[in-house]
PDB file of N, CA and C in Angstrom:
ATOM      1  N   UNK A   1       7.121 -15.662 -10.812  1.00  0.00           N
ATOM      2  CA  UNK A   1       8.134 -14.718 -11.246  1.00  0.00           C
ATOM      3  C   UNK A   1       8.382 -13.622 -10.200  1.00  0.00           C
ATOM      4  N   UNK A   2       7.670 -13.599  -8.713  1.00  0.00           N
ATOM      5  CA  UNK A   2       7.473 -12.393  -8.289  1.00  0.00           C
ATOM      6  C   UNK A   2       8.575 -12.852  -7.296  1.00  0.00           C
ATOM      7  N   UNK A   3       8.609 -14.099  -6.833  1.00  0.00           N
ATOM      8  CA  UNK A   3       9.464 -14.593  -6.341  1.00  0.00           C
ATOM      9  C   UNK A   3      11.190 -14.188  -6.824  1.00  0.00           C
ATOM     10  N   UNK A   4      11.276 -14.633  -7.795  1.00  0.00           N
ATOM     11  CA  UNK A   4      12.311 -14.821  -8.449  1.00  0.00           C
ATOM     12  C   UNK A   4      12.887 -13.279  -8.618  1.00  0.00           C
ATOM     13  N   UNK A   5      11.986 -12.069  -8.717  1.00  0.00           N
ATOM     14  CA  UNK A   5      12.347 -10.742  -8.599  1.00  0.00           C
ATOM     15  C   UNK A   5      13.062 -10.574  -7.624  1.00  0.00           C
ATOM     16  N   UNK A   6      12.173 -10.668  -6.205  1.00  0.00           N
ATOM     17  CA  UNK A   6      12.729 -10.817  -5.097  1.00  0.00           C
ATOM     18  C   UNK A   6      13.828 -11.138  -4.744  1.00  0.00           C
ATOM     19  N   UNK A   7      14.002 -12.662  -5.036  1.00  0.00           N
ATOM     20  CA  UNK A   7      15.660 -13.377  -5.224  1.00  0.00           C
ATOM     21  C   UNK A   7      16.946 -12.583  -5.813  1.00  0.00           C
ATOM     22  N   UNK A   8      16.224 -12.033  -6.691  1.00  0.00           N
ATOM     23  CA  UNK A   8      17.538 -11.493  -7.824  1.00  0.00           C
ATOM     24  C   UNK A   8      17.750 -10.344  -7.091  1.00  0.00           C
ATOM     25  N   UNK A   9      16.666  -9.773  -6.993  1.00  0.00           N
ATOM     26  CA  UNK A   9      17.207  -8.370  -6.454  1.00  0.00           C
ATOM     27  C   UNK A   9      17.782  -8.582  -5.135  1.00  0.00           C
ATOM     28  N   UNK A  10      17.608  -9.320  -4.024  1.00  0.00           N
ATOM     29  CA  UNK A  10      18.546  -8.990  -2.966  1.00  0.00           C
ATOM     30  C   UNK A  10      19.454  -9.957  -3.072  1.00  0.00           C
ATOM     31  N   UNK A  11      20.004 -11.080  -4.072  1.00  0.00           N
ATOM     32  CA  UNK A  11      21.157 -10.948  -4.078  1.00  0.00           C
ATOM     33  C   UNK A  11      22.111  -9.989  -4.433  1.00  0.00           C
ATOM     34  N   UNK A  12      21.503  -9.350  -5.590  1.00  0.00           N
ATOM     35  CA  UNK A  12      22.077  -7.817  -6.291  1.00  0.00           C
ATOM     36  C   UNK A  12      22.579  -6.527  -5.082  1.00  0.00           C
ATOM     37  N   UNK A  13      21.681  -6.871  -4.542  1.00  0.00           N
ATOM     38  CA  UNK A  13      21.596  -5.667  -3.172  1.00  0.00           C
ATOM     39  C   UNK A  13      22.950  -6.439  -2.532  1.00  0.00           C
ATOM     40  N   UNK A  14      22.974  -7.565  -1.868  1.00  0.00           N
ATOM     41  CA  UNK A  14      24.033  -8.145  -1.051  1.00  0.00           C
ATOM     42  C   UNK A  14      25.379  -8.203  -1.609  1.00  0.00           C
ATOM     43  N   UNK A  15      25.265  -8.541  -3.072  1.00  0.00           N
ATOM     44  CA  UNK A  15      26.488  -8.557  -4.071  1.00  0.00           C
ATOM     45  C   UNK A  15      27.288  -6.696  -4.206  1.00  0.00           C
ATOM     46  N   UNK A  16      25.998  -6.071  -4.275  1.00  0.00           N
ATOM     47  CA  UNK A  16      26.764  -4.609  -4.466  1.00  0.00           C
ATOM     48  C   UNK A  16      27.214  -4.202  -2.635  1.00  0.00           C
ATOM     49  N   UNK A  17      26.591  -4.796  -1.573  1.00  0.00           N
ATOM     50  CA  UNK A  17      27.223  -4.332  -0.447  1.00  0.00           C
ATOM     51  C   UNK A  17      28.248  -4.843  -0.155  1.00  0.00           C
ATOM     52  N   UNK A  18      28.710  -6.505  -0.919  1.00  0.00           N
ATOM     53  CA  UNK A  18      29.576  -7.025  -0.822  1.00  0.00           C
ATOM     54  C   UNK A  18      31.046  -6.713  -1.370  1.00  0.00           C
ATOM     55  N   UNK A  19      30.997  -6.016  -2.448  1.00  0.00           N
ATOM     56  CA  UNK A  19      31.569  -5.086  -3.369  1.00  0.00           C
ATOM     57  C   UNK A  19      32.165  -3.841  -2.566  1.00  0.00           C
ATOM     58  N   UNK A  20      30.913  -3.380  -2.020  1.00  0.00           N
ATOM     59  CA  UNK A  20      31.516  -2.152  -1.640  1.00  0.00           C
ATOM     60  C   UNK A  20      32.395  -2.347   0.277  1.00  0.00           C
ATOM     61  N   UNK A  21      31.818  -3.150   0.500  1.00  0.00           N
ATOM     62  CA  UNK A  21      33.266  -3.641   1.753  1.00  0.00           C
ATOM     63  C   UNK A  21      34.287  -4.150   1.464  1.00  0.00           C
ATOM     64  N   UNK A  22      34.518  -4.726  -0.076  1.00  0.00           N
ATOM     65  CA  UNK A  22      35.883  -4.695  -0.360  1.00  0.00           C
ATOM     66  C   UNK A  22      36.114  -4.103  -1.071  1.00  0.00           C
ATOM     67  N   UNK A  23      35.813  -2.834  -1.037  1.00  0.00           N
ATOM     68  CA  UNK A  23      36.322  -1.613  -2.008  1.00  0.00           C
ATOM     69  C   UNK A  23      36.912  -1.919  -3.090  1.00  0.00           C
ATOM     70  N   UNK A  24      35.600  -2.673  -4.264  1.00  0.00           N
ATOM     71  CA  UNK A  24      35.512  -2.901  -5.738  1.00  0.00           C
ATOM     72  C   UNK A  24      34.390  -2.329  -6.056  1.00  0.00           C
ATOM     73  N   UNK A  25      34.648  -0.927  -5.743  1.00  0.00           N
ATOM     74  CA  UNK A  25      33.395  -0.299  -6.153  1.00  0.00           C
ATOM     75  C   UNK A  25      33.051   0.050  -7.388  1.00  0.00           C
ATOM     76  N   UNK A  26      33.838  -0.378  -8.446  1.00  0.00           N
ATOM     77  CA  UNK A  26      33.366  -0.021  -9.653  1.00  0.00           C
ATOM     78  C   UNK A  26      32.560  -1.843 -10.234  1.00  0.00           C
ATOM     79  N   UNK A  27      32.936  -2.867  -9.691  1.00  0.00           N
ATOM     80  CA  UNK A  27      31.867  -3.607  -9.467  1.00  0.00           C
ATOM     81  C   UNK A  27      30.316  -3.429  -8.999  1.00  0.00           C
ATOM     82  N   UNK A  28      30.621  -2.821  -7.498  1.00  0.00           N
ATOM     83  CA  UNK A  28      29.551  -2.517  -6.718  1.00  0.00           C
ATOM     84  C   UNK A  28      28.681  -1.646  -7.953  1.00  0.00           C
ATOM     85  N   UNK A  29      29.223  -0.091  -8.152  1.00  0.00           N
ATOM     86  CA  UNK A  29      28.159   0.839  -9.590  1.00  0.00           C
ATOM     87  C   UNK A  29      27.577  -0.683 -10.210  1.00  0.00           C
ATOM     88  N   UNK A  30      28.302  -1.393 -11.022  1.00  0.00           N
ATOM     89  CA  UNK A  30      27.464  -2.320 -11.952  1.00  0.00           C
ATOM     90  C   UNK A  30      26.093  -2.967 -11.472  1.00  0.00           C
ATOM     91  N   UNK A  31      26.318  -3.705 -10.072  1.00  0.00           N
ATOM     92  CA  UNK A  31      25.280  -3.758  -9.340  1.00  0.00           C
ATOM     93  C   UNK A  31      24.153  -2.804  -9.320  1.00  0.00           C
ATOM     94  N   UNK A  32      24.511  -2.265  -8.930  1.00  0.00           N
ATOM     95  CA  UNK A  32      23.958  -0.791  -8.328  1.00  0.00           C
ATOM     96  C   UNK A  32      22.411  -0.084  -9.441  1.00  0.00           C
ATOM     97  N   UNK A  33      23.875  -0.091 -10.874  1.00  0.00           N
ATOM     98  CA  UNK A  33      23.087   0.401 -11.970  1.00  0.00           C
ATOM     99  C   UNK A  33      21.890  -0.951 -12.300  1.00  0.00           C
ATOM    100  N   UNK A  34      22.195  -1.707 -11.784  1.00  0.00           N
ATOM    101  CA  UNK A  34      21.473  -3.050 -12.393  1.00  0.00           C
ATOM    102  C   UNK A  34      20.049  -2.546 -11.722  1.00  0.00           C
ATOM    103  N   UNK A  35      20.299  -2.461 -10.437  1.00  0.00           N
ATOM    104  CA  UNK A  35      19.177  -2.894  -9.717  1.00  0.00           C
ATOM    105  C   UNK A  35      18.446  -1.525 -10.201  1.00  0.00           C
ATOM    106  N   UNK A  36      19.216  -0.324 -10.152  1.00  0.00           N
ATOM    107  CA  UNK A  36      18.231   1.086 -10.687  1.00  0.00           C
ATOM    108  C   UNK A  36      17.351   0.809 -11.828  1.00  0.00           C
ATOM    109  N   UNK A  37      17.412  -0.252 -12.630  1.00  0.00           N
ATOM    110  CA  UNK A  37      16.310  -0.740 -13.916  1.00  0.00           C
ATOM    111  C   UNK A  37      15.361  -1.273 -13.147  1.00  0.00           C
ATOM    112  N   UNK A  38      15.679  -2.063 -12.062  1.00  0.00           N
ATOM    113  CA  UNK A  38      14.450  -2.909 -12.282  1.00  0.00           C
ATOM    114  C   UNK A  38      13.548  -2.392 -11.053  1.00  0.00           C
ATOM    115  N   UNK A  39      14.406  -1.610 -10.414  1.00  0.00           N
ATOM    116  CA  UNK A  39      13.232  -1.776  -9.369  1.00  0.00           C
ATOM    117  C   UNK A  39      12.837   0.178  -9.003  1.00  0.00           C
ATOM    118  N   UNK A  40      11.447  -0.023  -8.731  1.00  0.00           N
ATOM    119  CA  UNK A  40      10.199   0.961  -8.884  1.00  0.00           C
ATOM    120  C   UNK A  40      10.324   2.011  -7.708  1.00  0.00           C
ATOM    121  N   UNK A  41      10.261   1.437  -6.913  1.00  0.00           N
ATOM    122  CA  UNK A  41      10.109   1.687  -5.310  1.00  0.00           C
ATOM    123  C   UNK A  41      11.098   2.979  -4.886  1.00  0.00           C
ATOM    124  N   UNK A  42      10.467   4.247  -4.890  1.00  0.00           N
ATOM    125  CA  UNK A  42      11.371   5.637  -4.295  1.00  0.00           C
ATOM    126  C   UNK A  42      12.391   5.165  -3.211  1.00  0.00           C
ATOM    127  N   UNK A  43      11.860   4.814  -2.366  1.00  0.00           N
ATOM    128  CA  UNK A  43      12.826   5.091  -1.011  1.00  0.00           C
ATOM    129  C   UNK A  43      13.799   4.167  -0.761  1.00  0.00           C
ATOM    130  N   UNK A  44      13.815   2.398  -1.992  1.00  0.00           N
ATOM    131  CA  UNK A  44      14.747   2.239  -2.382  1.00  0.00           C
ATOM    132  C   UNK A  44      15.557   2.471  -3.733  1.00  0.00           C
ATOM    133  N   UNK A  45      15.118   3.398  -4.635  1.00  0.00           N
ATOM    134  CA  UNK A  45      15.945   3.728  -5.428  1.00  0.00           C
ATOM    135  C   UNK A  45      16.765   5.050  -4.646  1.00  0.00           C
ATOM    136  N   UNK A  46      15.818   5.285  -3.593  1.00  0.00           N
ATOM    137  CA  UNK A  46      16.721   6.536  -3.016  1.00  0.00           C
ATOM    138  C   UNK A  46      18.028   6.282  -2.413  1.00  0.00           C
ATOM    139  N   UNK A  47      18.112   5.017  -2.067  1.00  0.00           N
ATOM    140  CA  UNK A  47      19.151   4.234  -1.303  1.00  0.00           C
ATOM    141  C   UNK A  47      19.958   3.806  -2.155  1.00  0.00           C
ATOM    142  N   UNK A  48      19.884   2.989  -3.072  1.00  0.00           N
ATOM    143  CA  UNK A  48      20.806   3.202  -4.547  1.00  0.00           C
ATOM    144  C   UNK A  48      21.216   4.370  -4.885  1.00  0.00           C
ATOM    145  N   UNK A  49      20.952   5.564  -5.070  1.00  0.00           N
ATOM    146  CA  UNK A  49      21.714   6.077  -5.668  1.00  0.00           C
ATOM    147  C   UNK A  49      22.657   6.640  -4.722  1.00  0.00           C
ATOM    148  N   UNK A  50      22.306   6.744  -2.931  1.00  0.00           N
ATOM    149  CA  UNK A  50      22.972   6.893  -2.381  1.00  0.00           C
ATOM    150  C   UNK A  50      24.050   6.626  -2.192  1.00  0.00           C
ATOM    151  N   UNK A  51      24.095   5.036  -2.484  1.00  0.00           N
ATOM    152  CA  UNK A  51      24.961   4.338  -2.662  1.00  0.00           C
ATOM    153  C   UNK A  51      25.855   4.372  -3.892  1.00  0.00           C
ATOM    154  N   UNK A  52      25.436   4.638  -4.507  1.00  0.00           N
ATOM    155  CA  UNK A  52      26.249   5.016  -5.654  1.00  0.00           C
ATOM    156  C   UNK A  52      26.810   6.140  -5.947  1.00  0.00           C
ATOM    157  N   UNK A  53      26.402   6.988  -5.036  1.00  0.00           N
ATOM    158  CA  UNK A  53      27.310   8.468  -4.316  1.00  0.00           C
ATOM    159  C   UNK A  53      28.446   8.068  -3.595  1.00  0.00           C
ATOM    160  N   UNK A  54      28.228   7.521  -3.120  1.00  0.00           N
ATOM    161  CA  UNK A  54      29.614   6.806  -2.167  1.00  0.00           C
ATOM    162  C   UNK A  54      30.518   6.071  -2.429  1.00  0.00           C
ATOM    163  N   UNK A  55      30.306   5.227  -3.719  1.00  0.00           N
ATOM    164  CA  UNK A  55      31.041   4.655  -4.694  1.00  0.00           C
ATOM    165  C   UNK A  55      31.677   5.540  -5.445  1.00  0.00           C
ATOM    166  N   UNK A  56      31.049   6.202  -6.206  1.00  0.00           N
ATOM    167  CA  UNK A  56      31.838   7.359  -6.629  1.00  0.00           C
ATOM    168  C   UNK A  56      32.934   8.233  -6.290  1.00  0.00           C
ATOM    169  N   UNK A  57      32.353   8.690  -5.110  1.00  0.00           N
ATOM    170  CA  UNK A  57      33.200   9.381  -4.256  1.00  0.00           C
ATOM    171  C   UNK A  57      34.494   8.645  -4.239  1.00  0.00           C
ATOM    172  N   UNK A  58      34.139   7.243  -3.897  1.00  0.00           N
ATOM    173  CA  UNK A  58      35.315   6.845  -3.712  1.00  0.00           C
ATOM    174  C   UNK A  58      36.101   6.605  -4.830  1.00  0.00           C
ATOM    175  N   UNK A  59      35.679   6.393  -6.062  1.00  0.00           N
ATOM    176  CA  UNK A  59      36.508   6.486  -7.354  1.00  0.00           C
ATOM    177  C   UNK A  59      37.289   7.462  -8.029  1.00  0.00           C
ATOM    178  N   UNK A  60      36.343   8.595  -7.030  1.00  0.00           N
ATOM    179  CA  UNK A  60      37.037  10.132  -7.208  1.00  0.00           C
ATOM    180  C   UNK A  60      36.285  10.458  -8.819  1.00  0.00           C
ATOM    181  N   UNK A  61      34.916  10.043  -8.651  1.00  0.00           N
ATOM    182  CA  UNK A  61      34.458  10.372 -10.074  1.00  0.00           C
ATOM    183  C   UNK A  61      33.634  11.116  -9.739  1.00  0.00           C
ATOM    184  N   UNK A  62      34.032  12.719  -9.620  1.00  0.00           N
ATOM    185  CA  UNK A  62      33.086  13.661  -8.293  1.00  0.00           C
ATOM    186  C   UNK A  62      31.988  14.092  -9.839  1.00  0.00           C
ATOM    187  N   UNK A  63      31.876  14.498 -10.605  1.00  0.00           N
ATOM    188  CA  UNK A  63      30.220  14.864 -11.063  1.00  0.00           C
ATOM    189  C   UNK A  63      29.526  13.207 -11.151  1.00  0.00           C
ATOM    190  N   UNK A  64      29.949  12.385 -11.426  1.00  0.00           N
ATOM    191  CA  UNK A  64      29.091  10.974 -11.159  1.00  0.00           C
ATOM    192  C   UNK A  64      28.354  11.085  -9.735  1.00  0.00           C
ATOM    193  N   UNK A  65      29.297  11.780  -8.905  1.00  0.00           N
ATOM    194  CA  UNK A  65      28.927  11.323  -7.458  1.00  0.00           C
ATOM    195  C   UNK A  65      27.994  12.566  -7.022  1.00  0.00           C
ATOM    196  N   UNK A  66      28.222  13.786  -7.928  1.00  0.00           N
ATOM    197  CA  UNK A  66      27.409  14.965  -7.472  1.00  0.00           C
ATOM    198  C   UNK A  66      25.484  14.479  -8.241  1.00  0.00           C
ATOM    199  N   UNK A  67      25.391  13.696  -9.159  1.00  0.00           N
ATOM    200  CA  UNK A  67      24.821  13.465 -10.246  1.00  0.00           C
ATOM    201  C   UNK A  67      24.090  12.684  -9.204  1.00  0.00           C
ATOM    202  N   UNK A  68      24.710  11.450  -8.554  1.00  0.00           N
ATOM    203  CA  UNK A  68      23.722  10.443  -7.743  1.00  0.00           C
ATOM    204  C   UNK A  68      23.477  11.291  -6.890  1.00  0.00           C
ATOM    205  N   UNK A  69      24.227  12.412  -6.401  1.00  0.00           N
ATOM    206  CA  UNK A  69      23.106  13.004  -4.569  1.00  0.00           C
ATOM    207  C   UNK A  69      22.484  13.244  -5.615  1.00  0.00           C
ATOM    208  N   UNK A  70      22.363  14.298  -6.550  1.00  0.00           N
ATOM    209  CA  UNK A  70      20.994  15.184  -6.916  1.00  0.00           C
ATOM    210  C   UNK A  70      19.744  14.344  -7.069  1.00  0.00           C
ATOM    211  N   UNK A  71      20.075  12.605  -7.569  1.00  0.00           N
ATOM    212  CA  UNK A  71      18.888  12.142  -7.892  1.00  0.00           C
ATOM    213  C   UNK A  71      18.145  11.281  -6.580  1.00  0.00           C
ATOM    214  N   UNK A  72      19.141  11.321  -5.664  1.00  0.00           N
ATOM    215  CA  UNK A  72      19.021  10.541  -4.508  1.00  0.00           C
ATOM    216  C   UNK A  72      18.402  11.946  -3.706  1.00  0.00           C
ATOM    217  N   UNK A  73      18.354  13.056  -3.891  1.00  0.00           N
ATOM    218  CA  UNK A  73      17.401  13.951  -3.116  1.00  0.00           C
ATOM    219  C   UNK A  73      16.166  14.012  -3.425  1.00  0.00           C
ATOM    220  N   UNK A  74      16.503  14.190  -4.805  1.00  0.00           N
ATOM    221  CA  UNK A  74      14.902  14.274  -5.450  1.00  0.00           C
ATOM    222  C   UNK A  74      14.341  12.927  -5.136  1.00  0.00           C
ATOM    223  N   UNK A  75      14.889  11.922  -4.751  1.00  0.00           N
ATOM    224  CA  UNK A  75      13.645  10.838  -4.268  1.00  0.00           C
ATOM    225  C   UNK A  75      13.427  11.020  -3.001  1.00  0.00           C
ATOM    226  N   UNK A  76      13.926  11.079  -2.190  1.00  0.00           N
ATOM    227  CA  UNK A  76      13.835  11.786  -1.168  1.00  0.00           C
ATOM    228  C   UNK A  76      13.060  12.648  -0.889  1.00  0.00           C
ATOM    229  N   UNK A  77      13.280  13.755  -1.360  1.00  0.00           N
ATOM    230  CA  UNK A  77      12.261  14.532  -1.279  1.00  0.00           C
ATOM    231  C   UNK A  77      10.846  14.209  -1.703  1.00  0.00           C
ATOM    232  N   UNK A  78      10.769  13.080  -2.789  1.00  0.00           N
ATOM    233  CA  UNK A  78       9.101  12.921  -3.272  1.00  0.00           C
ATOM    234  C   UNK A  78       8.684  11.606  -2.313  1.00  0.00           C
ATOM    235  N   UNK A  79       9.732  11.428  -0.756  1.00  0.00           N
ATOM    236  CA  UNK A  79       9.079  10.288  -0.183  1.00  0.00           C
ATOM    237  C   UNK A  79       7.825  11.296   0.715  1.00  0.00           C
ATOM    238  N   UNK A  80       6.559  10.696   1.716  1.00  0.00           N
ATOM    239  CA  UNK A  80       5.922  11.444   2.363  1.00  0.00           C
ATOM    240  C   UNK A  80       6.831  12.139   3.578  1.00  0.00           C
ATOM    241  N   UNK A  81       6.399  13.574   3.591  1.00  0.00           N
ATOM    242  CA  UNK A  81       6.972  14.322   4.603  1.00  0.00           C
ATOM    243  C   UNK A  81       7.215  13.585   6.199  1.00  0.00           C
ATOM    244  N   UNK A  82       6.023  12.505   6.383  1.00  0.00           N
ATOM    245  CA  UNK A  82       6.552  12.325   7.838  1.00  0.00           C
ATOM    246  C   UNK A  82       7.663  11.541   7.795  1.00  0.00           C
ATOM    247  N   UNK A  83       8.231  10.475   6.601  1.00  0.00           N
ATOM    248  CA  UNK A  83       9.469   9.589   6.713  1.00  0.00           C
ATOM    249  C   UNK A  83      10.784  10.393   7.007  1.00  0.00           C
ATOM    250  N   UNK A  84      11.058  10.153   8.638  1.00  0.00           N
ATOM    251  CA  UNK A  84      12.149  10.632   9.272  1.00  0.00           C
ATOM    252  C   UNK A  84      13.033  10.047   8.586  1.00  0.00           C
ATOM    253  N   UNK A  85      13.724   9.059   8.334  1.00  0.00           N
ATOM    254  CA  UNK A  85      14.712   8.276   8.179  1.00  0.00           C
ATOM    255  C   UNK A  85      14.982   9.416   6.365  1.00  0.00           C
ATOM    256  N   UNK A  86      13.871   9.660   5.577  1.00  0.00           N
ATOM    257  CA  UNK A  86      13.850  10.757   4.197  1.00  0.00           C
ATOM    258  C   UNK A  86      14.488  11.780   4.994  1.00  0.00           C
ATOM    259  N   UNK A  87      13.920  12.644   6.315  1.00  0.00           N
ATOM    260  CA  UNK A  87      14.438  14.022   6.303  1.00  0.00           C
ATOM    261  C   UNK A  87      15.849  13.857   6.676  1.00  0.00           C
ATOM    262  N   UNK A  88      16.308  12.978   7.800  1.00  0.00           N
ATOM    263  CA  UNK A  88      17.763  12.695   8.047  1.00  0.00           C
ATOM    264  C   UNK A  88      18.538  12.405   6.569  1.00  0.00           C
ATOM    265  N   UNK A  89      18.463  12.040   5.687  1.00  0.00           N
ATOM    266  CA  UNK A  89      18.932  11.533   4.595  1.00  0.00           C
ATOM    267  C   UNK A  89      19.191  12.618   3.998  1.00  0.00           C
ATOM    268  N   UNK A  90      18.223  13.767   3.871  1.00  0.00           N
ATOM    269  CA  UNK A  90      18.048  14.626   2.840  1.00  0.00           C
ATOM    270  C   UNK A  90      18.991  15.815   3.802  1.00  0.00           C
ATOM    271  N   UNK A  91      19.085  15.687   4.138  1.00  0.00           N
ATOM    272  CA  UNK A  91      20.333  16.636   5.560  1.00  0.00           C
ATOM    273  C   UNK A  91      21.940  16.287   5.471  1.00  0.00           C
ATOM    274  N   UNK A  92      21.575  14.931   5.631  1.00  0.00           N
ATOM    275  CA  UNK A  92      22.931  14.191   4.935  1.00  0.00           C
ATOM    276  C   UNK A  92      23.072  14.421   3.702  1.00  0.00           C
ATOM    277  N   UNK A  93      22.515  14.236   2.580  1.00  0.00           N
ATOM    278  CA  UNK A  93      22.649  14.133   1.271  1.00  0.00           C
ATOM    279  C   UNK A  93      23.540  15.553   0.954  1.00  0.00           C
ATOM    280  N   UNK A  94      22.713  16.825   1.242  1.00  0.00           N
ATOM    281  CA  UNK A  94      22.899  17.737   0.942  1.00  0.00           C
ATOM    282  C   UNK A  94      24.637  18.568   1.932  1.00  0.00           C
ATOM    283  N   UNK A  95      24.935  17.954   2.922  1.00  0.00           N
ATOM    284  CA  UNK A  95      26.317  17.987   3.588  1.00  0.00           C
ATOM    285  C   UNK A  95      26.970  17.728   2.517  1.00  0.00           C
ATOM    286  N   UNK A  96      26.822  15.886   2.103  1.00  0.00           N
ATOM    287  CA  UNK A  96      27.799  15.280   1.474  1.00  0.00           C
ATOM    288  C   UNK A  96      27.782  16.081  -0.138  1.00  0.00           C
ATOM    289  N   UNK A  97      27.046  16.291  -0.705  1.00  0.00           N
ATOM    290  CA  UNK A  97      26.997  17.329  -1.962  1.00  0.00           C
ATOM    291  C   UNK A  97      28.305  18.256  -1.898  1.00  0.00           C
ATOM    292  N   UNK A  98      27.834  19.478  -0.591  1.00  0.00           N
ATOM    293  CA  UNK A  98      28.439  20.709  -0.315  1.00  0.00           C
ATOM    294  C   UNK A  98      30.218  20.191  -0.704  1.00  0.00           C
ATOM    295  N   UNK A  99      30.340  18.841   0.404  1.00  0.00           N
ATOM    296  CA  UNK A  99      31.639  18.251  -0.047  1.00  0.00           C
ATOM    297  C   UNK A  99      32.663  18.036  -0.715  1.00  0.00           C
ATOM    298  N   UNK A 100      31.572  16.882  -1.672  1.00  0.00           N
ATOM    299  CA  UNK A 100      31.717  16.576  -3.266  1.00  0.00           C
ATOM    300  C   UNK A 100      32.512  17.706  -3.819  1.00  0.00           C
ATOM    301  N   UNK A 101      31.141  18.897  -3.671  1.00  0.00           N
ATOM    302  CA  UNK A 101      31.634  20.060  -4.888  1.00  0.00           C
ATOM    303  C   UNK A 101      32.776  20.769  -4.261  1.00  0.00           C
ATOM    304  N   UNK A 102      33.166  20.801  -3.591  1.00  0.00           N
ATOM    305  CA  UNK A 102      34.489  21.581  -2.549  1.00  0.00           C
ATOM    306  C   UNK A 102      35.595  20.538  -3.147  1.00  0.00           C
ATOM    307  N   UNK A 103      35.422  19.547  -3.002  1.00  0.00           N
ATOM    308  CA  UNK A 103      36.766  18.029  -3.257  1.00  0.00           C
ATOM    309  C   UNK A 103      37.168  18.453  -5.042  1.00  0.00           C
ATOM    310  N   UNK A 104      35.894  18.666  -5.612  1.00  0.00           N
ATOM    311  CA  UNK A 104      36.018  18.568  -6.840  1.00  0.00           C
ATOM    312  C   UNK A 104      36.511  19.954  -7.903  1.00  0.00           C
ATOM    313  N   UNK A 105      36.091  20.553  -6.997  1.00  0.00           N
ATOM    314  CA  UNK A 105      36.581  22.260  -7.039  1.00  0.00           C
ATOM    315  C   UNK A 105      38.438  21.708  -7.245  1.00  0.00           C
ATOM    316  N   UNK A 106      38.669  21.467  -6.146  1.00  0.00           N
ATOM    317  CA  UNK A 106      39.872  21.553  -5.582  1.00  0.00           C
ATOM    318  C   UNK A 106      40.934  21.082  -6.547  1.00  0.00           C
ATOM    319  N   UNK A 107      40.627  19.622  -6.465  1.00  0.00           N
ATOM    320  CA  UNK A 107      41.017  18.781  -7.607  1.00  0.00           C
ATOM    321  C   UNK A 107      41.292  19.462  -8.860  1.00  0.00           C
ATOM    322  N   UNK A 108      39.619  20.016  -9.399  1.00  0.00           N
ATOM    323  CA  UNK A 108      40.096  20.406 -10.774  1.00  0.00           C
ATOM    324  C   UNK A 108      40.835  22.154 -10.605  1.00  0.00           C
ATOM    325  N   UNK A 109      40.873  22.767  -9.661  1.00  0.00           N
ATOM    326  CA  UNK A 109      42.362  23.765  -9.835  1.00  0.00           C
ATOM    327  C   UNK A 109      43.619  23.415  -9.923  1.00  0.00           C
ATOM    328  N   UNK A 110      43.525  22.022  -8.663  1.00  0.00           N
ATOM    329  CA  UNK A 110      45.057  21.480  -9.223  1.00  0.00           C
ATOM    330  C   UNK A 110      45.080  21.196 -10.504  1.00  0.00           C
ATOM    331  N   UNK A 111      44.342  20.451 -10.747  1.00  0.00           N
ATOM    332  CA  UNK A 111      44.716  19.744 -12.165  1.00  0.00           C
ATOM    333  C   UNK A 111      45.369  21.157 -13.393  1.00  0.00           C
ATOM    334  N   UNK A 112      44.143  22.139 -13.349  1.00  0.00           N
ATOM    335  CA  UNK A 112      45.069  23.403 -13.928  1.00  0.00           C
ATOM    336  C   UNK A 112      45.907  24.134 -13.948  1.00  0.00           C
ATOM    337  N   UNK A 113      46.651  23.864 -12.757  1.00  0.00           N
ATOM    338  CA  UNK A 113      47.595  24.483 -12.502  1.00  0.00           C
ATOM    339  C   UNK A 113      48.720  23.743 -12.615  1.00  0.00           C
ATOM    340  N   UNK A 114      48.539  22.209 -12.682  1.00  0.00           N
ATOM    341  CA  UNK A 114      49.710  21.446 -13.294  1.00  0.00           C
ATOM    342  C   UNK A 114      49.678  21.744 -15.102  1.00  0.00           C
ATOM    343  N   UNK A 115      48.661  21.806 -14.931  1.00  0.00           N
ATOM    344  CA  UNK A 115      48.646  21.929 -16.547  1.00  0.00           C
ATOM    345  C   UNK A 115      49.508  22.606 -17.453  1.00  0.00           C
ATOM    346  N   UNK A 116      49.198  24.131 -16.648  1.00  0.00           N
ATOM    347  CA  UNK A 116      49.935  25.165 -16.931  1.00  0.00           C
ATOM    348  C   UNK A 116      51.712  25.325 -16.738  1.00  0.00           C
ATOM    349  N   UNK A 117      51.923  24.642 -15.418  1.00  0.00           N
ATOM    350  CA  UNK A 117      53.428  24.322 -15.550  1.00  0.00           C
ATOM    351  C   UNK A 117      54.312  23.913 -16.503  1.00  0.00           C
TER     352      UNK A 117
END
């Protein structure tokens, strides 16, 4: 069966990267969310949700996408301090956040101000 984990999960992994190069990313999330059940491992759930920040983003579903950095830091952050590839991430993560919440700001003033018209 340990096998067969293996199998499933990186087709899952290949299927959601496959998804997300043809920008069906609300496929890709399904993936995505799949694999966040089954599998244990910080520094790839940290990569999932990363990924599922970026999906978002691109759906323009900005607290979904603010929701995956926050949880994609906090793994991050609980990887060991020397994993470079964690501190670059967690540098990135926190850019792309600042972003998010600026895009989403923005958005929702327009949206109120059509409202009000």
């Amino acid at each position: 069966t340990l096998l067969y984990f293996h199998r499933y999960e990186s087709i899952h992994t290949l299927l959601a990267h496959c998804n997300m190069r043809r920008e069906n990313y609300d496929d890709a999330v399904s993936y995505w969310n799949e694999l966040l059940s089954l599998i244990s491992d910080t520094g790839k759930l940290a990569q999932i949700h990363t990924n599922l920040a970026t999906c978002f983003v691109q759906l323009e579903k900005w607290s979904d996408a603010i929701n995956a950095i926050d949880c994609a830091i906090e793994k991050y952050k609980s990887l060991p301090r020397s994993n470079q590839k964690a501190k670059k991430m967690l540098i990135k993560l926190k850019e792309m956040r600042t972003e998010v919440e600026g895009v989403h700001e923005m958005k929702s003033e327009l949206s109120s101000k059509k409202s009000k018209s």
